[in-house]
Every structure is written in structure tokens, then in C-alpha cells.
PDB file of N, CA and C in Angstrom:
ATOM      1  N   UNK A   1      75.343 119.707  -2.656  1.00  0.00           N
ATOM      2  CA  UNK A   1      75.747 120.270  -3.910  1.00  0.00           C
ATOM      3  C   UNK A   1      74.645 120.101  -4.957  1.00  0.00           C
ATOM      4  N   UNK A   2      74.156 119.034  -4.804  1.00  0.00           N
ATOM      5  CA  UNK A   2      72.737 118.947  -5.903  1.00  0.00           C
ATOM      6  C   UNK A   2      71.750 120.092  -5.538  1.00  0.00           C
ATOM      7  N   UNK A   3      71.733 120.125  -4.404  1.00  0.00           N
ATOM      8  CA  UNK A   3      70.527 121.250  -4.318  1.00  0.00           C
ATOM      9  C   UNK A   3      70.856 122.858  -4.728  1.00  0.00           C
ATOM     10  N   UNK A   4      72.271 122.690  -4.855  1.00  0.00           N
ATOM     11  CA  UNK A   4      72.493 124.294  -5.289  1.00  0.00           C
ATOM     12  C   UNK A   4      72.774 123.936  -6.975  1.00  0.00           C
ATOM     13  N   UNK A   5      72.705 122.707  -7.379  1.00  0.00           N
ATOM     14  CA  UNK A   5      72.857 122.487  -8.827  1.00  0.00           C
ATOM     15  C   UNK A   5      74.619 122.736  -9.433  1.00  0.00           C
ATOM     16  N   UNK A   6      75.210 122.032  -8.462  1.00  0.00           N
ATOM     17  CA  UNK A   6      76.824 122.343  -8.688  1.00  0.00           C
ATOM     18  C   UNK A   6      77.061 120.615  -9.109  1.00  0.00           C
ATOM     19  N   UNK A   7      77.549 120.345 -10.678  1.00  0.00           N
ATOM     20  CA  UNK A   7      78.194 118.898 -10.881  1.00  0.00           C
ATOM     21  C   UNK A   7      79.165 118.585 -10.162  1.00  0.00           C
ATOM     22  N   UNK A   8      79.486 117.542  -9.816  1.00  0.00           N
ATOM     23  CA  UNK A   8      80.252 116.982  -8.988  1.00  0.00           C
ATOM     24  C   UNK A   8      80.160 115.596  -9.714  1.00  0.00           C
ATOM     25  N   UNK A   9      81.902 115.733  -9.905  1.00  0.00           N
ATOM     26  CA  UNK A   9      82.560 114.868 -11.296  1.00  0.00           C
ATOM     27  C   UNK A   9      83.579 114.316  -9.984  1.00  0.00           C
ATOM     28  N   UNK A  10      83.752 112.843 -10.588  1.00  0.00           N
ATOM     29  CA  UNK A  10      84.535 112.462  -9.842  1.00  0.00           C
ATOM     30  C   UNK A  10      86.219 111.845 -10.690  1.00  0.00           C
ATOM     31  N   UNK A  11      87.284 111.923 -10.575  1.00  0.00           N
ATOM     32  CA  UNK A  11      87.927 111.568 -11.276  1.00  0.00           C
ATOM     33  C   UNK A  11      89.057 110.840 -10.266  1.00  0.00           C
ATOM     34  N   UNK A  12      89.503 109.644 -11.548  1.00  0.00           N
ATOM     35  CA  UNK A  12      90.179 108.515 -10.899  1.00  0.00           C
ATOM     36  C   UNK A  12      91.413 107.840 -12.490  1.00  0.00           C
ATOM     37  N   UNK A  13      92.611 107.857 -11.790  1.00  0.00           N
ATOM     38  CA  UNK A  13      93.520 107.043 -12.963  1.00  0.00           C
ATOM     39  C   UNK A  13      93.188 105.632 -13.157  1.00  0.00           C
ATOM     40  N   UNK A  14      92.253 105.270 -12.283  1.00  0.00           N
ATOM     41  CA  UNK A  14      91.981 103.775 -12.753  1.00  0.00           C
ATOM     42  C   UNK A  14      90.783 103.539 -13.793  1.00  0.00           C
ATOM     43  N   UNK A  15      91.191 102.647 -14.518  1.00  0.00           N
ATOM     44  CA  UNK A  15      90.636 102.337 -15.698  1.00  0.00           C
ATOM     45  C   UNK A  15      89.104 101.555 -15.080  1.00  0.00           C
ATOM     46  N   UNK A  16      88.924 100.970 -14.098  1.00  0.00           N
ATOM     47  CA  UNK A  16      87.719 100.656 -13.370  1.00  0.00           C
ATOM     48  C   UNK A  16      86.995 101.673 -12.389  1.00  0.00           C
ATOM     49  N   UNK A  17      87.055 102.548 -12.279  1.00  0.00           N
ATOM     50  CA  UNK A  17      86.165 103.780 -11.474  1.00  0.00           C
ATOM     51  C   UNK A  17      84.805 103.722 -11.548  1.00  0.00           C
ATOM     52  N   UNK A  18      84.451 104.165 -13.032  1.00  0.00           N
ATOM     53  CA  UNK A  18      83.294 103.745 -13.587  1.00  0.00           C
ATOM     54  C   UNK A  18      82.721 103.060 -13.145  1.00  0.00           C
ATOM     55  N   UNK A  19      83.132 101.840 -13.595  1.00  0.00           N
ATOM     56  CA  UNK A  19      82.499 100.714 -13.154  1.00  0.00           C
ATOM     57  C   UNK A  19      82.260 100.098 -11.554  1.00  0.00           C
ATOM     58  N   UNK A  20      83.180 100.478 -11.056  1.00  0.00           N
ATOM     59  CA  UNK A  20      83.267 100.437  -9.647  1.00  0.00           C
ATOM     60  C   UNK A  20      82.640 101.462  -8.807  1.00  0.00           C
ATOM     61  N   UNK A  21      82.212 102.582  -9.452  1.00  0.00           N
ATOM     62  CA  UNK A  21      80.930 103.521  -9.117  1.00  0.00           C
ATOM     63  C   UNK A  21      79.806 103.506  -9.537  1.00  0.00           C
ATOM     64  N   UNK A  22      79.524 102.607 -10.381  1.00  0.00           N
ATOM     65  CA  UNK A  22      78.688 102.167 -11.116  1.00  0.00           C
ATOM     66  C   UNK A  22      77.793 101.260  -9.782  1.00  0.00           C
ATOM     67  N   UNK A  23      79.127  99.874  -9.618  1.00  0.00           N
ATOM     68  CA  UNK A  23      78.283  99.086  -8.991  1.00  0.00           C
ATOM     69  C   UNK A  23      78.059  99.388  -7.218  1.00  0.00           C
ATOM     70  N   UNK A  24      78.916 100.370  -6.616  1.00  0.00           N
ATOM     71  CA  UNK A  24      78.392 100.926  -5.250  1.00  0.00           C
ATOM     72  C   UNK A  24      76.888 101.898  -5.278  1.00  0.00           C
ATOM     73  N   UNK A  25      76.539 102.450  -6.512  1.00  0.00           N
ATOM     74  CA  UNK A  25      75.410 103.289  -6.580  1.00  0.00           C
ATOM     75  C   UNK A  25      75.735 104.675  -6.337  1.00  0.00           C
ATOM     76  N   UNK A  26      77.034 105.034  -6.360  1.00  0.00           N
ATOM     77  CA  UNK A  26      77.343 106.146  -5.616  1.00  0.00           C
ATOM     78  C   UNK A  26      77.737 106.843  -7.437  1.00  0.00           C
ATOM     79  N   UNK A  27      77.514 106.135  -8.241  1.00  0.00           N
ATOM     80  CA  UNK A  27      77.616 107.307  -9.654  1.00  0.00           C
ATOM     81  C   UNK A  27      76.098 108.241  -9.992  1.00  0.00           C
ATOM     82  N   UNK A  28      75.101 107.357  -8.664  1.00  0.00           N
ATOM     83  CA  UNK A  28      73.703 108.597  -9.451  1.00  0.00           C
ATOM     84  C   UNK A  28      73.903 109.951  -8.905  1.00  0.00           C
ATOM     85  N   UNK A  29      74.968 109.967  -7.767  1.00  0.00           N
ATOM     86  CA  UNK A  29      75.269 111.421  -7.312  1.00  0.00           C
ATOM     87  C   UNK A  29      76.393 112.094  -7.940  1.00  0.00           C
ATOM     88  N   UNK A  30      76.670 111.838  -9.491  1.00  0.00           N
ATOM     89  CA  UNK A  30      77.909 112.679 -10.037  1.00  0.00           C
ATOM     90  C   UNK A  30      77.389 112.723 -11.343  1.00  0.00           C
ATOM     91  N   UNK A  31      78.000 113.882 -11.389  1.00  0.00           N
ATOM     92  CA  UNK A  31      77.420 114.816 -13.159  1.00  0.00           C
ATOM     93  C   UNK A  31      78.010 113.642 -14.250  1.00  0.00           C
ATOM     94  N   UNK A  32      79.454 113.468 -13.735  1.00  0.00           N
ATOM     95  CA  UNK A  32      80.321 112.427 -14.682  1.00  0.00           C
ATOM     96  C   UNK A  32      81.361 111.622 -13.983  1.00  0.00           C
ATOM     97  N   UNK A  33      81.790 111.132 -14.361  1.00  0.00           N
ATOM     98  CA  UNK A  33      82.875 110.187 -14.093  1.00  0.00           C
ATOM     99  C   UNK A  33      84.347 110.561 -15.021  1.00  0.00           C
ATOM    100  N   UNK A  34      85.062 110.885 -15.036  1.00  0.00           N
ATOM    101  CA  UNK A  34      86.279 110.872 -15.853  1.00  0.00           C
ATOM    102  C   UNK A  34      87.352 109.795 -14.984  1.00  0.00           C
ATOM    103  N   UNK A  35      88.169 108.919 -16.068  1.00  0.00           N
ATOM    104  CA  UNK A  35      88.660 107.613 -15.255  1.00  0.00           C
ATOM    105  C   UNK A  35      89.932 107.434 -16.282  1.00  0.00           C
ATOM    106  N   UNK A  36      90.456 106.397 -16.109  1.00  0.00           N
ATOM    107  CA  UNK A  36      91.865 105.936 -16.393  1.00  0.00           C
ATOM    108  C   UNK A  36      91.401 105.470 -18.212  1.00  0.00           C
ATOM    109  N   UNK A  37      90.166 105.060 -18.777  1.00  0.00           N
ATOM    110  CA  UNK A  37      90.134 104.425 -19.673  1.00  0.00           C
ATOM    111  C   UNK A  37      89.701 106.067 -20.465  1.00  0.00           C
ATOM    112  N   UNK A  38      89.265 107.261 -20.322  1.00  0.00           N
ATOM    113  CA  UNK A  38      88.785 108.428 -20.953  1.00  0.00           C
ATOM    114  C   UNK A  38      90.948 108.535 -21.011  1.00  0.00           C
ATOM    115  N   UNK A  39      91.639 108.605 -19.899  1.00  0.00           N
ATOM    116  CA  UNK A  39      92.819 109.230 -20.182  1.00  0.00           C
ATOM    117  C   UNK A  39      93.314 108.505 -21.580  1.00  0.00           C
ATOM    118  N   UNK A  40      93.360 107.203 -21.256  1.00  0.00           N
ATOM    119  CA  UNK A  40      93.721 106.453 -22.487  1.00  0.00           C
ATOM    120  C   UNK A  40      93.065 106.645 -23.874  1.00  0.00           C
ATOM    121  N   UNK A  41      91.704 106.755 -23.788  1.00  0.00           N
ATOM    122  CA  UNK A  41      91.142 107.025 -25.153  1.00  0.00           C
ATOM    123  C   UNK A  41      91.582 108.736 -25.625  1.00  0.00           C
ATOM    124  N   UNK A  42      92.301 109.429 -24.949  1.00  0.00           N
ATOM    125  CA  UNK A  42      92.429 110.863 -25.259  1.00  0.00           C
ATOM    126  C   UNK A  42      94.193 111.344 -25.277  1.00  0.00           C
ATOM    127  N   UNK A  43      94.644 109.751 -24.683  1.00  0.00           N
ATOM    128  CA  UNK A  43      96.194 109.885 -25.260  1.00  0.00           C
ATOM    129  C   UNK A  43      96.697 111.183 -23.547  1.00  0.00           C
ATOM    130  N   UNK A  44      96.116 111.094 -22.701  1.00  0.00           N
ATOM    131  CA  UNK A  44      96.569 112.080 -21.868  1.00  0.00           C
ATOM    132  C   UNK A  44      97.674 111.129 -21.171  1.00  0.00           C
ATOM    133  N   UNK A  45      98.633 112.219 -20.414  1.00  0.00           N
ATOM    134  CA  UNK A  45      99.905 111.238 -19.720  1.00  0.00           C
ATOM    135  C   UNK A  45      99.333 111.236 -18.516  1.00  0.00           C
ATOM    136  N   UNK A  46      99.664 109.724 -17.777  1.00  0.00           N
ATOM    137  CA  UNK A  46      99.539 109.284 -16.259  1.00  0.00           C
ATOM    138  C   UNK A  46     100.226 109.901 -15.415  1.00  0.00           C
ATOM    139  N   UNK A  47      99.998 109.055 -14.763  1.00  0.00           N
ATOM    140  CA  UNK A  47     100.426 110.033 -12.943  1.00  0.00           C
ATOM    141  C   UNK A  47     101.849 110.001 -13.108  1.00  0.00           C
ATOM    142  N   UNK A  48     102.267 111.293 -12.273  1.00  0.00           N
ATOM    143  CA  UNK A  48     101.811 112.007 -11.542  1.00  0.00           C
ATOM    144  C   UNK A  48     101.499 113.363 -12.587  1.00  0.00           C
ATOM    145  N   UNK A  49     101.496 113.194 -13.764  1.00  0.00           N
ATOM    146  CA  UNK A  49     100.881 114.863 -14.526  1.00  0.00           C
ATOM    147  C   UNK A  49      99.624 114.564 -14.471  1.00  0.00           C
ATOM    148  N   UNK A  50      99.062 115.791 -13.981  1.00  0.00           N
ATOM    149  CA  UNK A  50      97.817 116.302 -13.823  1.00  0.00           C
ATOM    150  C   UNK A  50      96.926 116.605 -14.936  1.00  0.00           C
ATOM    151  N   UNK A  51      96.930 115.934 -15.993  1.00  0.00           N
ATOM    152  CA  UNK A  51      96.186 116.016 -17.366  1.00  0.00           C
ATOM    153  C   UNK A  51      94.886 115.385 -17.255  1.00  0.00           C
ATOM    154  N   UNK A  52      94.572 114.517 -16.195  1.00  0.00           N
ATOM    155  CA  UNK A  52      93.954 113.659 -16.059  1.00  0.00           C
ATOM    156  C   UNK A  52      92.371 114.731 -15.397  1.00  0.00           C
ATOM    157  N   UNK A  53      93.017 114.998 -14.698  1.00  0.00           N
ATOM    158  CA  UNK A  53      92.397 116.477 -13.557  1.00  0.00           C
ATOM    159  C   UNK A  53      92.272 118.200 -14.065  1.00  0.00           C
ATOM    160  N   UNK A  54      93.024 118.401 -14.699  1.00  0.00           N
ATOM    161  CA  UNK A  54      92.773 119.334 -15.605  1.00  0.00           C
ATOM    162  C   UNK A  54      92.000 119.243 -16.706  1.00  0.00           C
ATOM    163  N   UNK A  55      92.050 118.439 -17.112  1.00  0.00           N
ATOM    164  CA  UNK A  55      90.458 117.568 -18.536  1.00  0.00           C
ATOM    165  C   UNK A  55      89.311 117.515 -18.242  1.00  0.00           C
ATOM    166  N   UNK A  56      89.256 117.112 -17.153  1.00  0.00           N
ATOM    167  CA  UNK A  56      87.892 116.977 -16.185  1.00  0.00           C
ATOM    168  C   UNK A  56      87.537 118.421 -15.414  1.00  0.00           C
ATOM    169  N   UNK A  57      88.203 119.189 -15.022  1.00  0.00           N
ATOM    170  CA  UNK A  57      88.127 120.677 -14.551  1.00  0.00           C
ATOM    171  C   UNK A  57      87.319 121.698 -15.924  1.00  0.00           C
ATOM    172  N   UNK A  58      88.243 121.354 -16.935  1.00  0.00           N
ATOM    173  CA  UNK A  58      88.237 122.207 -18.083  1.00  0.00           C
ATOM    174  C   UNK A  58      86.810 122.008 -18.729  1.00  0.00           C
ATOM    175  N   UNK A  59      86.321 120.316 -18.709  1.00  0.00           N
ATOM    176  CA  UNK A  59      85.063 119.406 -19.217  1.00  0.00           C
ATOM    177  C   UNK A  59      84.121 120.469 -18.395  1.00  0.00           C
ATOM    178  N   UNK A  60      83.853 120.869 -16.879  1.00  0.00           N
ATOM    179  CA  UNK A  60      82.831 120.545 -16.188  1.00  0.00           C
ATOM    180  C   UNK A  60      83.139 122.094 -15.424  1.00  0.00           C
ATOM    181  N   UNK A  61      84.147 123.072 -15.666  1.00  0.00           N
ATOM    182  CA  UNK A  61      84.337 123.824 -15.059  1.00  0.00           C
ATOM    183  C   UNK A  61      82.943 125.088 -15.216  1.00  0.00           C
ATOM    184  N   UNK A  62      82.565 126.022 -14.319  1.00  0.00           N
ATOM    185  CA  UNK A  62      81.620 126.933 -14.992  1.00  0.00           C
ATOM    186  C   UNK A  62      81.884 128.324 -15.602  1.00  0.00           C
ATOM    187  N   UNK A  63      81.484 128.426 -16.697  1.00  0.00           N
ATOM    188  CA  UNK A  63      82.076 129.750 -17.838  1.00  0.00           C
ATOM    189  C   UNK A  63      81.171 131.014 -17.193  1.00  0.00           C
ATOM    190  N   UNK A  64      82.101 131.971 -16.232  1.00  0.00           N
ATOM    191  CA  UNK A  64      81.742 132.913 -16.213  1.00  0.00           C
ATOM    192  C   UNK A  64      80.734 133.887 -17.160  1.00  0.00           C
ATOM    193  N   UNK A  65      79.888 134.334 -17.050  1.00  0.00           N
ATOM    194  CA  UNK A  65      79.101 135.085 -17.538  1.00  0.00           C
ATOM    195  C   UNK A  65      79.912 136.175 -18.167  1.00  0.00           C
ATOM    196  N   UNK A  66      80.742 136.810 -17.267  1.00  0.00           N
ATOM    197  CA  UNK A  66      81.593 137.804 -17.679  1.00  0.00           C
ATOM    198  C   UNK A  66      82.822 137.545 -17.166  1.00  0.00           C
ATOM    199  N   UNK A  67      84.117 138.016 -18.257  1.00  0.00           N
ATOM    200  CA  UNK A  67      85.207 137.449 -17.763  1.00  0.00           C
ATOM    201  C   UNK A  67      85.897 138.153 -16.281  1.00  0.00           C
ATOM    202  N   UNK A  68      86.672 137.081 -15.689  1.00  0.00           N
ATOM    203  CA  UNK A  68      87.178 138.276 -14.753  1.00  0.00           C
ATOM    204  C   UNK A  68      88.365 138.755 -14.646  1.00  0.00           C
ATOM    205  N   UNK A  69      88.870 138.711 -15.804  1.00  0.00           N
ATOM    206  CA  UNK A  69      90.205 139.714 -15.984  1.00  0.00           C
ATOM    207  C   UNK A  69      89.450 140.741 -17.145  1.00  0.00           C
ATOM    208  N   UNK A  70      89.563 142.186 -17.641  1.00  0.00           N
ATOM    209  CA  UNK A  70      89.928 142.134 -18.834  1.00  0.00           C
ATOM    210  C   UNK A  70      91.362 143.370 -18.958  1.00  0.00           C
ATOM    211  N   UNK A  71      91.472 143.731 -20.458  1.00  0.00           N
ATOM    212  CA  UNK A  71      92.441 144.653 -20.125  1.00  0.00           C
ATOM    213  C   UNK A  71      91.962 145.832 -21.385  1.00  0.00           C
ATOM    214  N   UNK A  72      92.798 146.603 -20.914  1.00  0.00           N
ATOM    215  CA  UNK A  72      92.482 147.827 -21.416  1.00  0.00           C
ATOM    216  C   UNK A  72      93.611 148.640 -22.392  1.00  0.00           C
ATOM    217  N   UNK A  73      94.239 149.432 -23.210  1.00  0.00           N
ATOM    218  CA  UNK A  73      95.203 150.281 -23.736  1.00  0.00           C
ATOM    219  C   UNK A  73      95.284 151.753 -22.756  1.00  0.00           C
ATOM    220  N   UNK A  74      95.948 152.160 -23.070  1.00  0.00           N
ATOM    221  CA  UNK A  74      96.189 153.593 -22.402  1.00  0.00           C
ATOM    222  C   UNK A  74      94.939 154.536 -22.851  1.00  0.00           C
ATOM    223  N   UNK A  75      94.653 155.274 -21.942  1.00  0.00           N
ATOM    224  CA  UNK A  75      93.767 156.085 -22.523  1.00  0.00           C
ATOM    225  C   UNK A  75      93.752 157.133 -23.248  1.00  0.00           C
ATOM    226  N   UNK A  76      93.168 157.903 -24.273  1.00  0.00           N
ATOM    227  CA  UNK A  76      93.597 159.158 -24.578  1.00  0.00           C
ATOM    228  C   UNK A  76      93.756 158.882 -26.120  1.00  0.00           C
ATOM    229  N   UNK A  77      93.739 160.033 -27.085  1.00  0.00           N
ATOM    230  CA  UNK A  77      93.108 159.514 -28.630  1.00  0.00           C
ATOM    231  C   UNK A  77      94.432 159.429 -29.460  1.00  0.00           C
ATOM    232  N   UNK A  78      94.896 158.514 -30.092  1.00  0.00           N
ATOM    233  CA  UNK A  78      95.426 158.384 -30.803  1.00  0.00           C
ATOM    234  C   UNK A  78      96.193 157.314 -30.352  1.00  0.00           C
ATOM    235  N   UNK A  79      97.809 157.413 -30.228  1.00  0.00           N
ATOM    236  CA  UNK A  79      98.737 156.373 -29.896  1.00  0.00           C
ATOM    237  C   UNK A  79      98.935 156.688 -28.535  1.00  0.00           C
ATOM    238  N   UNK A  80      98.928 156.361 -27.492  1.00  0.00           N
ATOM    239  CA  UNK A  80      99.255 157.362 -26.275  1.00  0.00           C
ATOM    240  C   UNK A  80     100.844 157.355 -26.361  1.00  0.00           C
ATOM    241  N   UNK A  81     101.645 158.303 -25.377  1.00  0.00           N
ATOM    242  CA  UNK A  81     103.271 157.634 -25.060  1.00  0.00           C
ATOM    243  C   UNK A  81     102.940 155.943 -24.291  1.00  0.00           C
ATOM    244  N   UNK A  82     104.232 155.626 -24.757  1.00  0.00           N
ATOM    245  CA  UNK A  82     104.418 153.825 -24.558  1.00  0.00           C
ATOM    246  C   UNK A  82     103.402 152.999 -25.136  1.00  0.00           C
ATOM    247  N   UNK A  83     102.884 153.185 -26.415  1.00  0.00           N
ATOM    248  CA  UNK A  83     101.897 152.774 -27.374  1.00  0.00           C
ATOM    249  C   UNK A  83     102.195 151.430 -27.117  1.00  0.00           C
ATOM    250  N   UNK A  84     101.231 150.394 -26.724  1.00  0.00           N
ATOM    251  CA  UNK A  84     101.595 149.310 -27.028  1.00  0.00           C
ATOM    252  C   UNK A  84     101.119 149.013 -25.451  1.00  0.00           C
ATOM    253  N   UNK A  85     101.834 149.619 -24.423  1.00  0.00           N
ATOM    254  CA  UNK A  85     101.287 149.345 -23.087  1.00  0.00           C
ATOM    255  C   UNK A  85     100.013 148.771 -22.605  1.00  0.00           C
ATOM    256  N   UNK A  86      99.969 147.656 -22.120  1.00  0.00           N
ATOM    257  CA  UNK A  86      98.317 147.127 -21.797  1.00  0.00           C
ATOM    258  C   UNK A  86      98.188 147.299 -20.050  1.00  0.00           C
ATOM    259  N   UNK A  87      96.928 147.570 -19.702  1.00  0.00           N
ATOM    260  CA  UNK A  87      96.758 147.663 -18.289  1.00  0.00           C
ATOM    261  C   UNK A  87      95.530 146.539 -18.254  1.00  0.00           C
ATOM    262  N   UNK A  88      96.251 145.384 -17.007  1.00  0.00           N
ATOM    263  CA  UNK A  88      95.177 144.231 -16.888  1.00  0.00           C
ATOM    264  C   UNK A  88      94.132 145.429 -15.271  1.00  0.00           C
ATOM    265  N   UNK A  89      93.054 144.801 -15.270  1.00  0.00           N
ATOM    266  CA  UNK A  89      92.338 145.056 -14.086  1.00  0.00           C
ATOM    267  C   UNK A  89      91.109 144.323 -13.824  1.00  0.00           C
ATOM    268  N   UNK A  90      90.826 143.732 -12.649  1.00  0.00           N
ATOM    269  CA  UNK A  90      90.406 143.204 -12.015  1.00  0.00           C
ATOM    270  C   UNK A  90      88.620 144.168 -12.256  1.00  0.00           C
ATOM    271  N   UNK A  91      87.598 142.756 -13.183  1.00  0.00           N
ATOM    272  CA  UNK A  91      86.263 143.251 -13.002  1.00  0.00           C
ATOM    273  C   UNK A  91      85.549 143.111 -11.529  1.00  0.00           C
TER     274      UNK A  91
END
């Protein structure tokens, strides 16, 4: 994964992860660490809600260049019939 330049975050509800990846050596191969003491400093709820993992997704996820939904109105000039109608489609 380093060689294609993809972070690789590791996340853990324990408040020692960090540190305990710290001292195996196995934190010089991760972009970040997100752990039990980030949930606490950010007020997120423990297990089993997934706030913990979604924070860290959202932190480290990669922002499309271009989105891949967008949507569109009806076509045609003015109000079309069913004004208001949105059409999603797939870029």
C-alpha cells in the first residue's frame, strides 16, 4: 500500500493503541492512528456504534476529483411538467 501511496490508518477503542503501536514499531507503517483516547477527546460514543470508524474513514477517506453521483432537473426551457422532479445518474 505504501508503494501505491494509499494511508493506512489503523483504528482501535483502546485508549493504548498508540502507544502500543508505538512501542511494536509497527506505527512507521500507518498514515495515523485513531484510538480510544481521540474517541474520548471528541466526545464520540463506544462500542458497539461505529463513530469511532466512521471518524477515521471520513479523517483519511480520498475526495474524489469529481463527484460520483450528480443530478440533473428535467430538461427543456422553462418549468418542465412535474417541475421540481430531479433525475440522479451515475458519472
Amino acid at each position: 500500500m505504501r508503494a501505491l501511496r494509499v494511508p493506512c490508518v489503523a483504528v482501535s477503542a483502546s485508549r493504548h493503541a498508540r502507544t502500543l503501536l508505538a512501542s511494536t514499531g509497527l506505527d512507521r507503517f500507518l498514515a495515523d492512528v485513531v484510538d480510544g483516547g481521540d474517541a474520548a477527546r471528541l466526545a464520540l460514543p463506544g462500542k458497539p456504534d461505529p463513530a469511532l470508524f466512521l471518524h477515521a474513514a471520513a479523517s483519511w477517506a480520498p475526495v474524489p476529483a469529481t463527484p460520483p453521483w450528480s443530478r440533473t432537473r428535467s430538461p427543456g426551457c422553462g418549468r418542465p411538467a412535474g417541475a421540481g422532479e430531479e433525475r440522479w445518474f451515475r458519472l
